[in-house]
Every structure is written in C-alpha cells, then in structure tokens.
PDB file of N, CA and C in Angstrom:
ATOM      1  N   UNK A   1      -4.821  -3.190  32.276  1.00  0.00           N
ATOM      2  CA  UNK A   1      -5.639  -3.318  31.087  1.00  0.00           C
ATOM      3  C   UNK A   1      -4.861  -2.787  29.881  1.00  0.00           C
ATOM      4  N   UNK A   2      -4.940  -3.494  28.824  1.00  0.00           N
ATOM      5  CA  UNK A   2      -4.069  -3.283  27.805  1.00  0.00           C
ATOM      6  C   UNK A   2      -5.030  -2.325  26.870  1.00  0.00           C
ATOM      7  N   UNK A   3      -4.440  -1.352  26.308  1.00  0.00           N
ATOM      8  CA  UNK A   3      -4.881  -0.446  25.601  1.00  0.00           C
ATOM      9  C   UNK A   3      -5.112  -0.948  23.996  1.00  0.00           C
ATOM     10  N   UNK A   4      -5.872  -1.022  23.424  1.00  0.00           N
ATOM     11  CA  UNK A   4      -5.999  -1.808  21.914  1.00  0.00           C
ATOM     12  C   UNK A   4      -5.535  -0.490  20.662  1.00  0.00           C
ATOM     13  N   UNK A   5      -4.696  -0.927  20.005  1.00  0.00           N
ATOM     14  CA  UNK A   5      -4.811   0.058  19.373  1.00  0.00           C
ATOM     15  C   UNK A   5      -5.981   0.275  18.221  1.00  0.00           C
ATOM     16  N   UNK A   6      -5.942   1.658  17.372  1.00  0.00           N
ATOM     17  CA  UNK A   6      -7.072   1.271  16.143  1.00  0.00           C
ATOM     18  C   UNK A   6      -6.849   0.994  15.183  1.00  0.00           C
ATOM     19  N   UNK A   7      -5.565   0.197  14.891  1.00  0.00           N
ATOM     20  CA  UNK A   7      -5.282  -0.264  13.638  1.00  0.00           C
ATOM     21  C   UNK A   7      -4.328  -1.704  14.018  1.00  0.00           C
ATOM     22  N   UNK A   8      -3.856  -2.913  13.274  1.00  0.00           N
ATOM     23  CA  UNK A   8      -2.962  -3.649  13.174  1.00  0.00           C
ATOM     24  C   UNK A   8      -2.350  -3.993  12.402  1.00  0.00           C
ATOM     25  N   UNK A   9      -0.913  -3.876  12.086  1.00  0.00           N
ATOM     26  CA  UNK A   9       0.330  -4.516  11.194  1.00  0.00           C
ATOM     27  C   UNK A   9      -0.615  -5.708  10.367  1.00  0.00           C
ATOM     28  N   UNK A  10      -0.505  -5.098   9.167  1.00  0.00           N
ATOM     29  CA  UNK A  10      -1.264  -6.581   8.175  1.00  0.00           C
ATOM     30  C   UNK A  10       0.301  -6.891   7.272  1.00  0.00           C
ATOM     31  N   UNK A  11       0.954  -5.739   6.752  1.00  0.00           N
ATOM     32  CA  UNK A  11       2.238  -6.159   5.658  1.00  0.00           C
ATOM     33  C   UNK A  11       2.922  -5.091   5.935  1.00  0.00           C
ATOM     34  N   UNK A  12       4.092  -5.687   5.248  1.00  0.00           N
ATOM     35  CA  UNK A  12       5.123  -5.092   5.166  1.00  0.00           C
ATOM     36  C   UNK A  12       5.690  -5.328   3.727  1.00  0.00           C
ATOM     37  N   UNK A  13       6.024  -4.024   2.855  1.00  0.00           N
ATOM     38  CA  UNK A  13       6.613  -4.501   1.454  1.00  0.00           C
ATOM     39  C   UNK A  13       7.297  -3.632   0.528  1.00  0.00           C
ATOM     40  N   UNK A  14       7.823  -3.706   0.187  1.00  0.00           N
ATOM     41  CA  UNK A  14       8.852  -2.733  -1.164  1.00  0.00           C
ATOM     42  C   UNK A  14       8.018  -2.364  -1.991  1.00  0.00           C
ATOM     43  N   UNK A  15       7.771  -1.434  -2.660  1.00  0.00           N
ATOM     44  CA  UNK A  15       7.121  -1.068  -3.486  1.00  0.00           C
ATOM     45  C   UNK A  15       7.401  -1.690  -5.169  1.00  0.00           C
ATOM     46  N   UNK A  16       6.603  -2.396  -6.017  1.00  0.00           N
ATOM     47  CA  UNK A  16       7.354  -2.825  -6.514  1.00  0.00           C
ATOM     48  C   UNK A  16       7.091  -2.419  -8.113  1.00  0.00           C
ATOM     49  N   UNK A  17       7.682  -2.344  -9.210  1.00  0.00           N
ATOM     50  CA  UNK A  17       7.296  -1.243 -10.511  1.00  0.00           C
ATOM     51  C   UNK A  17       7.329  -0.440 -10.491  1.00  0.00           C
ATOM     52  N   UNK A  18       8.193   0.147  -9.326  1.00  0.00           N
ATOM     53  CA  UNK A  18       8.293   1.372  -8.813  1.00  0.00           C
ATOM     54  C   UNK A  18       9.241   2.376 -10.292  1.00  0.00           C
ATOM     55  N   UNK A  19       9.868   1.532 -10.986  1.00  0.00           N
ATOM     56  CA  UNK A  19      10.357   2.518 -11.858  1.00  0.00           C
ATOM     57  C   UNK A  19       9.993   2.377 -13.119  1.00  0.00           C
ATOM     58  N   UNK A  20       9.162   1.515 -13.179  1.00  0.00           N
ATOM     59  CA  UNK A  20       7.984   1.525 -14.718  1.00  0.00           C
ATOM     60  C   UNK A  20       6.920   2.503 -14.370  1.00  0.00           C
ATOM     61  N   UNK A  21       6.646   3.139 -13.236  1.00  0.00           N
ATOM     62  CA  UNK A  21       5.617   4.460 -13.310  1.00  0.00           C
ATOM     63  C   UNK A  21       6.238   5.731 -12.708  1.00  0.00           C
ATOM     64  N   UNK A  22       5.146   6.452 -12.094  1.00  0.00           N
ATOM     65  CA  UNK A  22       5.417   8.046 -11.646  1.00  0.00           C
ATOM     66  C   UNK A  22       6.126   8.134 -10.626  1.00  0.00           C
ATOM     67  N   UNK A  23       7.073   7.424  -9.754  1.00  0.00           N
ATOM     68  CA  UNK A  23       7.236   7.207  -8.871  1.00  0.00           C
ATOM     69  C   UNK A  23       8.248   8.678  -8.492  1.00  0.00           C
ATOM     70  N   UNK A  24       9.022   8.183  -9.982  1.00  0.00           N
ATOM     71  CA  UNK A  24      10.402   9.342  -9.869  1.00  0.00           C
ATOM     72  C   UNK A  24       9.600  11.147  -9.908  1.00  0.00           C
ATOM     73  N   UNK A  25       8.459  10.866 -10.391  1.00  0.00           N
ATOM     74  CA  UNK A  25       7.816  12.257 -10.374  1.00  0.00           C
ATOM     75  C   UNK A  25       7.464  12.698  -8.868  1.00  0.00           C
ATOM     76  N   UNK A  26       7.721  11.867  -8.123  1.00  0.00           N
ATOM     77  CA  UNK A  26       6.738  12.483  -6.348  1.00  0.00           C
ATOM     78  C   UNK A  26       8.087  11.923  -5.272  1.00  0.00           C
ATOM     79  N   UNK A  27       9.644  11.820  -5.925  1.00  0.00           N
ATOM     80  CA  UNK A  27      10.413  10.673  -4.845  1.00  0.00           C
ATOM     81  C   UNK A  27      11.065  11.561  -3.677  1.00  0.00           C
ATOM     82  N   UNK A  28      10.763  12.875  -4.029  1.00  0.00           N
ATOM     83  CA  UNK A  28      11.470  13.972  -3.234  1.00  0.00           C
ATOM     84  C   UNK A  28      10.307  14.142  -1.764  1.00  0.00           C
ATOM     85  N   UNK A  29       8.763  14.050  -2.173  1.00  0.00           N
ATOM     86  CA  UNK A  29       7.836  14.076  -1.594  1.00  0.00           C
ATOM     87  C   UNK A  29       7.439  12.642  -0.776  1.00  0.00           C
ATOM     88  N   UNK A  30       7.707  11.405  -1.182  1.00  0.00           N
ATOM     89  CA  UNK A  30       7.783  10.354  -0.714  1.00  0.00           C
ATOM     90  C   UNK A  30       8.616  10.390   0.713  1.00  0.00           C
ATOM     91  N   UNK A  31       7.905  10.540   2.119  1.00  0.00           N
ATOM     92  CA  UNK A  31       8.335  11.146   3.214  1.00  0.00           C
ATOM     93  C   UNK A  31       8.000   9.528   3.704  1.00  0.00           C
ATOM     94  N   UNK A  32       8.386   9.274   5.294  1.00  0.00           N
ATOM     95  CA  UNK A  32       7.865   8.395   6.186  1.00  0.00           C
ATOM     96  C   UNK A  32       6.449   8.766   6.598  1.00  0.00           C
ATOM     97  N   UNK A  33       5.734   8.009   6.914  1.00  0.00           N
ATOM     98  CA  UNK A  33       4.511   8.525   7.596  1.00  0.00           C
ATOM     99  C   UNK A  33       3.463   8.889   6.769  1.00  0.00           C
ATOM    100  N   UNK A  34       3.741   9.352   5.375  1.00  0.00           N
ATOM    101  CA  UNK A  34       2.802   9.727   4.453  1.00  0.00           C
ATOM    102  C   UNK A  34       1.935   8.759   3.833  1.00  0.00           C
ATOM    103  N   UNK A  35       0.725   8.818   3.863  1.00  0.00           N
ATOM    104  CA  UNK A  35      -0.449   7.806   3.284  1.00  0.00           C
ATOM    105  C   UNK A  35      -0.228   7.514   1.816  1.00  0.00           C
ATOM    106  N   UNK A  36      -0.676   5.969   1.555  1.00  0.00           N
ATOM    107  CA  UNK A  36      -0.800   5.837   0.165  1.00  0.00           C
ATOM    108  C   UNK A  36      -2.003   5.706  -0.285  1.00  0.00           C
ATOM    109  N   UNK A  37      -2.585   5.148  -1.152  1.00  0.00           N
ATOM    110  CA  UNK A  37      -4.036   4.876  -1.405  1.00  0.00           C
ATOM    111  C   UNK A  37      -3.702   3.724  -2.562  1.00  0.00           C
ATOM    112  N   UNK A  38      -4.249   2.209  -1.891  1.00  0.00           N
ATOM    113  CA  UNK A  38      -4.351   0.898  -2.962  1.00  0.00           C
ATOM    114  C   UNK A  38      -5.395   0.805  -3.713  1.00  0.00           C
ATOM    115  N   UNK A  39      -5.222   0.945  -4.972  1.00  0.00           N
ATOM    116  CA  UNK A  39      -6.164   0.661  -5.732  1.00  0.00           C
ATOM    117  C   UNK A  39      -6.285  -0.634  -6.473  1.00  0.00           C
ATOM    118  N   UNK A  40      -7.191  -1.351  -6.990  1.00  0.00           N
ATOM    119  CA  UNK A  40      -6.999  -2.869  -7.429  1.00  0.00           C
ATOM    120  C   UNK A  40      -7.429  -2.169  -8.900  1.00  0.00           C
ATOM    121  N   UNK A  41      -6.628  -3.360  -9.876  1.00  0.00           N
ATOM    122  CA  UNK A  41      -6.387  -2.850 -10.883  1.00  0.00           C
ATOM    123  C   UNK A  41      -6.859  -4.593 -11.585  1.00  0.00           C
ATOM    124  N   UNK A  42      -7.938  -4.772 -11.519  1.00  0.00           N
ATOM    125  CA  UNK A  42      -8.783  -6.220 -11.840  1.00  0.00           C
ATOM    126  C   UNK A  42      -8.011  -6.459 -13.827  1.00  0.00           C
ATOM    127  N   UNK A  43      -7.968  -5.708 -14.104  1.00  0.00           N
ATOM    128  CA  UNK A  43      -7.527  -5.595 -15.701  1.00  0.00           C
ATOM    129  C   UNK A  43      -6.462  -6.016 -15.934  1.00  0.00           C
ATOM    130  N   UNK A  44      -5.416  -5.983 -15.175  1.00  0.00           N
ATOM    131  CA  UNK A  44      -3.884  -6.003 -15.209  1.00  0.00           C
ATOM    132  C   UNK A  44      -3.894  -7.014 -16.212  1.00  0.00           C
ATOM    133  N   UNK A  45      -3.131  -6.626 -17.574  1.00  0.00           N
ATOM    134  CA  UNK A  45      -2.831  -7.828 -18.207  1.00  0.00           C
ATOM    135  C   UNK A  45      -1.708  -8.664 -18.145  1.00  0.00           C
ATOM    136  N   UNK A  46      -0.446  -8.281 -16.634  1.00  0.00           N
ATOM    137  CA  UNK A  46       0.610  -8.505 -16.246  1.00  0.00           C
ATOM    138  C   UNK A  46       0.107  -9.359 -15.453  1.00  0.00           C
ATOM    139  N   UNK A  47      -1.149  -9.076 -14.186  1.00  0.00           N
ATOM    140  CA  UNK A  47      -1.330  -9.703 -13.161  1.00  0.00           C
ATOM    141  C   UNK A  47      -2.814  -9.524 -12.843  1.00  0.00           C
ATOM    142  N   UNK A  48      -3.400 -10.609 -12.342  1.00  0.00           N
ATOM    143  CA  UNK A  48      -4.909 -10.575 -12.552  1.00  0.00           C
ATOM    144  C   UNK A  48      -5.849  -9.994 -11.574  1.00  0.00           C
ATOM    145  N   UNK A  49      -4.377 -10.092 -10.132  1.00  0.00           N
ATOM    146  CA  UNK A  49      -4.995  -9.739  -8.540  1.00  0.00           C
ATOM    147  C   UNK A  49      -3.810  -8.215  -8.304  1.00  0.00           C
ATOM    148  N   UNK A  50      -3.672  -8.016  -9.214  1.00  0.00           N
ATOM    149  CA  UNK A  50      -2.660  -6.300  -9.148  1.00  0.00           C
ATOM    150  C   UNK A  50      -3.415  -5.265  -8.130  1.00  0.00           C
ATOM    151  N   UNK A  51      -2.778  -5.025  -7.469  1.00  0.00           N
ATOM    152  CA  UNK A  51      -3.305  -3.613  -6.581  1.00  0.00           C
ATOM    153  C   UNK A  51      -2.012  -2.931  -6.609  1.00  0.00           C
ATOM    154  N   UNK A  52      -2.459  -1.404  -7.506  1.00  0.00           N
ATOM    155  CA  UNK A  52      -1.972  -0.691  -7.518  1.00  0.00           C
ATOM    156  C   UNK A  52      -1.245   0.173  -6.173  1.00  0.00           C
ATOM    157  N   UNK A  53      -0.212   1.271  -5.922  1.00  0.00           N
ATOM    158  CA  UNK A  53      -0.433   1.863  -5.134  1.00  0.00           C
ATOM    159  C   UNK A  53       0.042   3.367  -5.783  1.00  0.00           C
ATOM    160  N   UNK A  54      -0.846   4.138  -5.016  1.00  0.00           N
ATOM    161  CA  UNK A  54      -1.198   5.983  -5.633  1.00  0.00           C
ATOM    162  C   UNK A  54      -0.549   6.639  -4.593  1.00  0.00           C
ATOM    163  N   UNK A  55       0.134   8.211  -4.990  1.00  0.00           N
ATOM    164  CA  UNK A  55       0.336   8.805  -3.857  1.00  0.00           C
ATOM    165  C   UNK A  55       0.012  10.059  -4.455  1.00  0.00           C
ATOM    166  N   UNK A  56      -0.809  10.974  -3.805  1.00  0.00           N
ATOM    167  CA  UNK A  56      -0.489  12.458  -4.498  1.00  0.00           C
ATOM    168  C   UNK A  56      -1.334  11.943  -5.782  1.00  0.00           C
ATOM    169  N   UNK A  57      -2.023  11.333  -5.971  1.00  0.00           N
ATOM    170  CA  UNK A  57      -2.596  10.500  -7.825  1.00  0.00           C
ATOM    171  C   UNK A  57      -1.806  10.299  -8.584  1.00  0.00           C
ATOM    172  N   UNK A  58      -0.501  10.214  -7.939  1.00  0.00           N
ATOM    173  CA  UNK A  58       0.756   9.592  -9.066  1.00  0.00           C
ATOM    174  C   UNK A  58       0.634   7.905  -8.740  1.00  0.00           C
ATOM    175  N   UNK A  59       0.470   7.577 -10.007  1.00  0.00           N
ATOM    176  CA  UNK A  59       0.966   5.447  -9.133  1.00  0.00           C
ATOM    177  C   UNK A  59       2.323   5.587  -9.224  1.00  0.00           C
ATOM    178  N   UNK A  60       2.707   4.800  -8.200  1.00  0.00           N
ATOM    179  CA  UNK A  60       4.364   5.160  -7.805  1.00  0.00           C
ATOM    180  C   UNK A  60       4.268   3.382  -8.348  1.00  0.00           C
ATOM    181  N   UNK A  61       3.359   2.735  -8.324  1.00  0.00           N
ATOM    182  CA  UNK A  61       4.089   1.257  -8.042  1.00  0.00           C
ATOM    183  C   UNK A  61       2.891   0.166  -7.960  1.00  0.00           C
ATOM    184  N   UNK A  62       3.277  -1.231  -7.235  1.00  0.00           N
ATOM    185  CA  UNK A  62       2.470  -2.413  -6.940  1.00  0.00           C
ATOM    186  C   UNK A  62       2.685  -3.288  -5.899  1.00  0.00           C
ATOM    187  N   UNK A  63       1.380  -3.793  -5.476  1.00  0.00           N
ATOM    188  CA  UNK A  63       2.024  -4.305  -3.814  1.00  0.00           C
ATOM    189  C   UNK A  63       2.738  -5.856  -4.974  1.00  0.00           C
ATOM    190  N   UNK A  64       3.859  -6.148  -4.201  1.00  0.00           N
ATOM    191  CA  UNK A  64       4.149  -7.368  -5.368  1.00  0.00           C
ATOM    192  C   UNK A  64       3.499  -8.637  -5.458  1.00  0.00           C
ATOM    193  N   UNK A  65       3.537  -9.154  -6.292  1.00  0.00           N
ATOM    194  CA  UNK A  65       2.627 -10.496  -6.931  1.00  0.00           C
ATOM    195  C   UNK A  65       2.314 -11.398  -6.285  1.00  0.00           C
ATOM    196  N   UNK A  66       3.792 -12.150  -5.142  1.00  0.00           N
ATOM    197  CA  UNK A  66       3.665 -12.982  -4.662  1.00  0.00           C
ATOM    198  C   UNK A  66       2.778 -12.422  -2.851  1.00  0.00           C
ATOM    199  N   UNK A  67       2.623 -11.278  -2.844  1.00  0.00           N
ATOM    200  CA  UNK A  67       1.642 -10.794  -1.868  1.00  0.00           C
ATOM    201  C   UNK A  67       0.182 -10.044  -1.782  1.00  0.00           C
ATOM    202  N   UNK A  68       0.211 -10.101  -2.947  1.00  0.00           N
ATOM    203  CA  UNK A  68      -1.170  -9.211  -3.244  1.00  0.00           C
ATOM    204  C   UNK A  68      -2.390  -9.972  -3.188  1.00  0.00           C
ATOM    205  N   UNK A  69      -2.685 -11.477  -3.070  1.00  0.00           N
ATOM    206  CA  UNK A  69      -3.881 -11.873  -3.163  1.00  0.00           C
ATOM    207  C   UNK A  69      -5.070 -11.576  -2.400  1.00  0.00           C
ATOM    208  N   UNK A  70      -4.427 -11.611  -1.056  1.00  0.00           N
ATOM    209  CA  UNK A  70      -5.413 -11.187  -0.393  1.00  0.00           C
ATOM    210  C   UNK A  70      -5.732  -9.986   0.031  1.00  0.00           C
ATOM    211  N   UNK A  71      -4.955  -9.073   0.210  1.00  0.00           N
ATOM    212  CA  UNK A  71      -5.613  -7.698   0.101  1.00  0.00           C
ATOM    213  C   UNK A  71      -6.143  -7.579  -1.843  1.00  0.00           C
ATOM    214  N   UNK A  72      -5.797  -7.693  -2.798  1.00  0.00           N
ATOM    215  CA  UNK A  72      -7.033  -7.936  -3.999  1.00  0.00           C
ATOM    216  C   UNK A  72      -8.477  -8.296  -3.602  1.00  0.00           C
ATOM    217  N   UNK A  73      -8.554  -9.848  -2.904  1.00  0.00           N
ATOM    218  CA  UNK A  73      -9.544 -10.459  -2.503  1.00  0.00           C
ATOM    219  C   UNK A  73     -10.133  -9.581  -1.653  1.00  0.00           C
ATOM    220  N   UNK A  74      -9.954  -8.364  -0.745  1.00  0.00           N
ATOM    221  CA  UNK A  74     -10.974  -7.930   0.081  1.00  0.00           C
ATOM    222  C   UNK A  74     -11.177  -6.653  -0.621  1.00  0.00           C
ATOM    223  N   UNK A  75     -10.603  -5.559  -1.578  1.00  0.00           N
ATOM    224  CA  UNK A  75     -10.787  -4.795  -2.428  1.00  0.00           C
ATOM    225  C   UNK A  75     -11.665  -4.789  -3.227  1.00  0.00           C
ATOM    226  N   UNK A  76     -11.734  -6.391  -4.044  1.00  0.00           N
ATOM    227  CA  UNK A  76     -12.654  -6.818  -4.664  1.00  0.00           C
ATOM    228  C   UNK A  76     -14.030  -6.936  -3.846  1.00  0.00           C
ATOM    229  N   UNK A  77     -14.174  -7.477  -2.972  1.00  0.00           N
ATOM    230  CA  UNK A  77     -15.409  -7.522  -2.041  1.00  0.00           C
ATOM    231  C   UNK A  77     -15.620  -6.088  -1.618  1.00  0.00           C
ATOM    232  N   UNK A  78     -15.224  -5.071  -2.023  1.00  0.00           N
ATOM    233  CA  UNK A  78     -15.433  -4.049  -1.657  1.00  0.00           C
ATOM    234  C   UNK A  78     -14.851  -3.253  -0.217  1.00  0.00           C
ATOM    235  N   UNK A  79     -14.268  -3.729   0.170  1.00  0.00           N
ATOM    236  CA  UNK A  79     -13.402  -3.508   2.036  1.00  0.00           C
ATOM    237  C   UNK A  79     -12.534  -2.298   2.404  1.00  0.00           C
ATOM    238  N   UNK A  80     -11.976  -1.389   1.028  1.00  0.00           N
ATOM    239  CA  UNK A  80     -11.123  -0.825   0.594  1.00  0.00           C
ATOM    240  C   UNK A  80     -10.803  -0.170   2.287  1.00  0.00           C
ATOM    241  N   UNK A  81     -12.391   0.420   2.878  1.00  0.00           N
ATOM    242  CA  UNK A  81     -11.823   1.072   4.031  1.00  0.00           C
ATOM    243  C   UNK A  81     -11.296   0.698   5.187  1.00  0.00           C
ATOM    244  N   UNK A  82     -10.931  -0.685   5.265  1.00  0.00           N
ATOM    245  CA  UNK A  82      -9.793  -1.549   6.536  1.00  0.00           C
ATOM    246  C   UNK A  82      -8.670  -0.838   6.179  1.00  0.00           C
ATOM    247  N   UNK A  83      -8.038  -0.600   5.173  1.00  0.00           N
ATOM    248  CA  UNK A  83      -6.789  -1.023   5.036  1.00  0.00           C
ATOM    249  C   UNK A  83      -6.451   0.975   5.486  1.00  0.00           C
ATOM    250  N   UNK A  84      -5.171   0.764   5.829  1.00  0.00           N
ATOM    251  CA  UNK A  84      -4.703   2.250   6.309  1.00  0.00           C
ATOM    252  C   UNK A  84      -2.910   1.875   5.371  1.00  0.00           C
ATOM    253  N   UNK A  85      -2.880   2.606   4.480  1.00  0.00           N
ATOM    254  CA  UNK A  85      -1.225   2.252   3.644  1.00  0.00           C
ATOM    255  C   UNK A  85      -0.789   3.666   4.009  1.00  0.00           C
ATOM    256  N   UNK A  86       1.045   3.287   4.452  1.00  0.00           N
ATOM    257  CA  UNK A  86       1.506   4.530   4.581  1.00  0.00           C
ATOM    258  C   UNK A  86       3.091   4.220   4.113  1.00  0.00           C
ATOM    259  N   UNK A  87       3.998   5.412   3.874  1.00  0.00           N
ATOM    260  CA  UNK A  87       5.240   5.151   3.560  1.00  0.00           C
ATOM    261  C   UNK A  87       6.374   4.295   4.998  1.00  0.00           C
ATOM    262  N   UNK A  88       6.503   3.637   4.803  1.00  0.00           N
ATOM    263  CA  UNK A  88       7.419   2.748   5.747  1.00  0.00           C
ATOM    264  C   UNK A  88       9.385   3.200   5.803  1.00  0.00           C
ATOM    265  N   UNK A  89       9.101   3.335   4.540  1.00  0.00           N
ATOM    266  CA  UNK A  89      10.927   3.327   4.579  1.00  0.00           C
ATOM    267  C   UNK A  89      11.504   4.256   3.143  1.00  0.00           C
ATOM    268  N   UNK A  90      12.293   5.204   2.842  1.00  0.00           N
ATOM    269  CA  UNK A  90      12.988   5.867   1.613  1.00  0.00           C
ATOM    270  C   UNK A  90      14.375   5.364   1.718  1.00  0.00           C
ATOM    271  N   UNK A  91      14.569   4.920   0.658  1.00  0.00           N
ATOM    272  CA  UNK A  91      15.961   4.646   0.228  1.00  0.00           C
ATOM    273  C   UNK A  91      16.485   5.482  -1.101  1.00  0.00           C
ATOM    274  N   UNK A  92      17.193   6.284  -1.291  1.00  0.00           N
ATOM    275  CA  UNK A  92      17.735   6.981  -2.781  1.00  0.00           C
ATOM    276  C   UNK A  92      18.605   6.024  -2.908  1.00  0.00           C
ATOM    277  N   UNK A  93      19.763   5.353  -2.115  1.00  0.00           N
ATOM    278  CA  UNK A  93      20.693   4.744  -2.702  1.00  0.00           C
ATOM    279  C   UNK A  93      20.813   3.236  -2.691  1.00  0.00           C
ATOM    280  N   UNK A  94      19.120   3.113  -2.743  1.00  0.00           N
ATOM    281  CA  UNK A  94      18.841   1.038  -2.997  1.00  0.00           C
ATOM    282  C   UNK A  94      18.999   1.065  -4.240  1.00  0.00           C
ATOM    283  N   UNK A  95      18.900  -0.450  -4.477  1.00  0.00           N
ATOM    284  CA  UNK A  95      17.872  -0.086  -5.959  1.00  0.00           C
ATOM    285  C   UNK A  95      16.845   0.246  -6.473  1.00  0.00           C
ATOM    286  N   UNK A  96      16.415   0.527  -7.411  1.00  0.00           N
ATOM    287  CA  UNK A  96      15.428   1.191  -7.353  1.00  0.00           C
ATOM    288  C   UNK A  96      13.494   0.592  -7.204  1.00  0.00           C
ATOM    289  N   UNK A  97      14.008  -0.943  -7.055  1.00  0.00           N
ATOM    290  CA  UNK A  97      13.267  -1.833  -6.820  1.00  0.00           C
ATOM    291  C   UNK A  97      13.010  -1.749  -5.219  1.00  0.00           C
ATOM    292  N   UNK A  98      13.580  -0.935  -4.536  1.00  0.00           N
ATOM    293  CA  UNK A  98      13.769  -1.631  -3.277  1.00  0.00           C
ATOM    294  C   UNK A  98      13.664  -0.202  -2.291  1.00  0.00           C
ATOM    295  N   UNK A  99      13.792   1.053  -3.376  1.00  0.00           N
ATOM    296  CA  UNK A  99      14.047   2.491  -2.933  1.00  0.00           C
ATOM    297  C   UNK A  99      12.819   2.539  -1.534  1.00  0.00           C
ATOM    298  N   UNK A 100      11.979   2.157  -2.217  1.00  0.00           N
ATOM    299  CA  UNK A 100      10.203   2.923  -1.166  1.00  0.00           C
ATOM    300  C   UNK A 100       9.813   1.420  -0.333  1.00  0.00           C
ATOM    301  N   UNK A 101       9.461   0.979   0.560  1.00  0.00           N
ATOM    302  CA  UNK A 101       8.738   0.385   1.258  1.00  0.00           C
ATOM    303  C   UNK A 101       7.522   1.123   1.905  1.00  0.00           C
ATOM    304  N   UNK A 102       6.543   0.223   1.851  1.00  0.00           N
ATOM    305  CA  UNK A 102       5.010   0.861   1.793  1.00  0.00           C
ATOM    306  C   UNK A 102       4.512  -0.394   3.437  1.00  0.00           C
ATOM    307  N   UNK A 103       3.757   0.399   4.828  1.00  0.00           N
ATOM    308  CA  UNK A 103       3.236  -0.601   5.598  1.00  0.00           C
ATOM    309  C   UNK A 103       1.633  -0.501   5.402  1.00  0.00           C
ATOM    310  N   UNK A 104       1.003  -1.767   5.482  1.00  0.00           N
ATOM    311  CA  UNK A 104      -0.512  -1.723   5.423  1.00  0.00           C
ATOM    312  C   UNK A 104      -1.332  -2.211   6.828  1.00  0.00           C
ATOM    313  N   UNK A 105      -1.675  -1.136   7.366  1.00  0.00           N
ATOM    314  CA  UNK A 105      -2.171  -1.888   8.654  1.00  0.00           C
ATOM    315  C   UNK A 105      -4.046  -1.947   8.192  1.00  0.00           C
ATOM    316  N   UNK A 106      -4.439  -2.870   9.292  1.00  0.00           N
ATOM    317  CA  UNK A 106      -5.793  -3.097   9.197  1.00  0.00           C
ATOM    318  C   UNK A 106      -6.426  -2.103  10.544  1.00  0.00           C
ATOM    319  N   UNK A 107      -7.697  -1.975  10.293  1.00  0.00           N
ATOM    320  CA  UNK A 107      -8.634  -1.001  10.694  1.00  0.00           C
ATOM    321  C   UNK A 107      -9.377  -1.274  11.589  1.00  0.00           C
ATOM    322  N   UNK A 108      -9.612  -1.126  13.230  1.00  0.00           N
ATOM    323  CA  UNK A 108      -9.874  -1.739  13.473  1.00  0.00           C
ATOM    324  C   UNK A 108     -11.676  -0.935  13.543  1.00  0.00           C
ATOM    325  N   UNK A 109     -12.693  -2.230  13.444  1.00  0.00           N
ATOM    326  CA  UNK A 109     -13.891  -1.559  13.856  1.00  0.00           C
ATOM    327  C   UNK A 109     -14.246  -0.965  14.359  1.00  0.00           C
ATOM    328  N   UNK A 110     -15.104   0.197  14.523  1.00  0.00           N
ATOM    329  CA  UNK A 110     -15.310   0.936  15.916  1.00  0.00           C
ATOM    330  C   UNK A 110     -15.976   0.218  16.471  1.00  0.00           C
ATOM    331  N   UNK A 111     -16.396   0.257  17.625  1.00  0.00           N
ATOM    332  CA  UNK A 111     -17.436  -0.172  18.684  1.00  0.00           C
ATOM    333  C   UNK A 111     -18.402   0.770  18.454  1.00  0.00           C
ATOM    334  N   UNK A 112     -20.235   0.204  18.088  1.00  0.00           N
ATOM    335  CA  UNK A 112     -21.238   0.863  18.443  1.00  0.00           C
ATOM    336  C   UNK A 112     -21.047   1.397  19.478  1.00  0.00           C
ATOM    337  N   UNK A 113     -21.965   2.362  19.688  1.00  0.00           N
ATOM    338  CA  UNK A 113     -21.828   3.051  21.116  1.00  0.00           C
ATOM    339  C   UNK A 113     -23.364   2.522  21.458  1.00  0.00           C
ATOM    340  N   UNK A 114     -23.194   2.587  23.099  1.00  0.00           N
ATOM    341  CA  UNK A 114     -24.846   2.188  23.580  1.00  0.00           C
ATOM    342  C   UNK A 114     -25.579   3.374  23.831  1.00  0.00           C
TER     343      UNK A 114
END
C-alpha cells in the first residue's frame, strides 16, 4: 500500500523581480526549506494576475507572468490555504534573476474522520 503524501509538486520557479524589491534585505536569511507566503496583488499595473511572493513580510519578488494564472485564479476564489510555498534553491552567484527559486506544492485535503 502506497503511502499518500499531504501535499503535491504543483511548480517549480525562479523568483522573479527579485531585484526590483526587498529581496536583497532578507538574502542572507533566504535558507532551503523556508516558507514563503503568495499573495495576489489584483492591482498590478505591470500585470493583472501578479501574485506576489513575501518572506519574513519582505516581498522578495513574483511568481513569473507566463506562470501565474492559475495559482491567481484560485487566490482569487479565495483557496490561498492549498498552496504550501517554500524556498527551493539559493544561488549568490546566478543572476540575480535567477538567484532564489521558490517550490509550490498543493495541499492535500484531510479526510473527515468517522
């Protein structure tokens, strides 16, 4: 019997605007394993389906454009608590586009209990 886990691989992604915000303020603290928190940012006058990402309440960044629709789309519906974001990968000597990778797994339901 296969054991299920409680979460599943939804993305994988670079963090991206990472050096148009706070990012450089928290990059020493930016560990593996450490949680992020996506926020949707419906206003964006850059991008209309923008979800932010926070660490520590610094925004370090954005999930990027050509991937954000659908985690937007379930943010917007209100879903925020599926998603589990954590640090994936540190790079100091990428670019700086490319320094942080962020993974988003999905949540899985609990089971009522009987």
């Amino acid at each position: 019997m296969k054991i299920k886990s409680d979460k599943e691989h939804f993305l994988s992604c670079h963090v991206a605007a990472f050096t148009y915000n706070e990012g450089c303020e928290v990059f020493d603290k930016l560990k593996i394993g450490k949680e992020v928190q996506l926020v949707r940012e419906d206003e964006n006058v850059h991008d209309h389906k923008a979800v932010a990402i926070f660490f520590n309440k610094k925004h370090i960044g954005y999930i990027p454009r050509q991937l954000n629709e659908t985690i937007a789309m379930f943010l917007d519906l209100g879903y925020s608590d599926i998603f589990e974001a954590r640090i994936q990968s540190v790079d100091p000597t990428a670019h700086p586009e490319q320094q942080v990778s962020i993974v988003i797994y999905l949540k899985r339901r609990k089971q009522e209990q009987a």
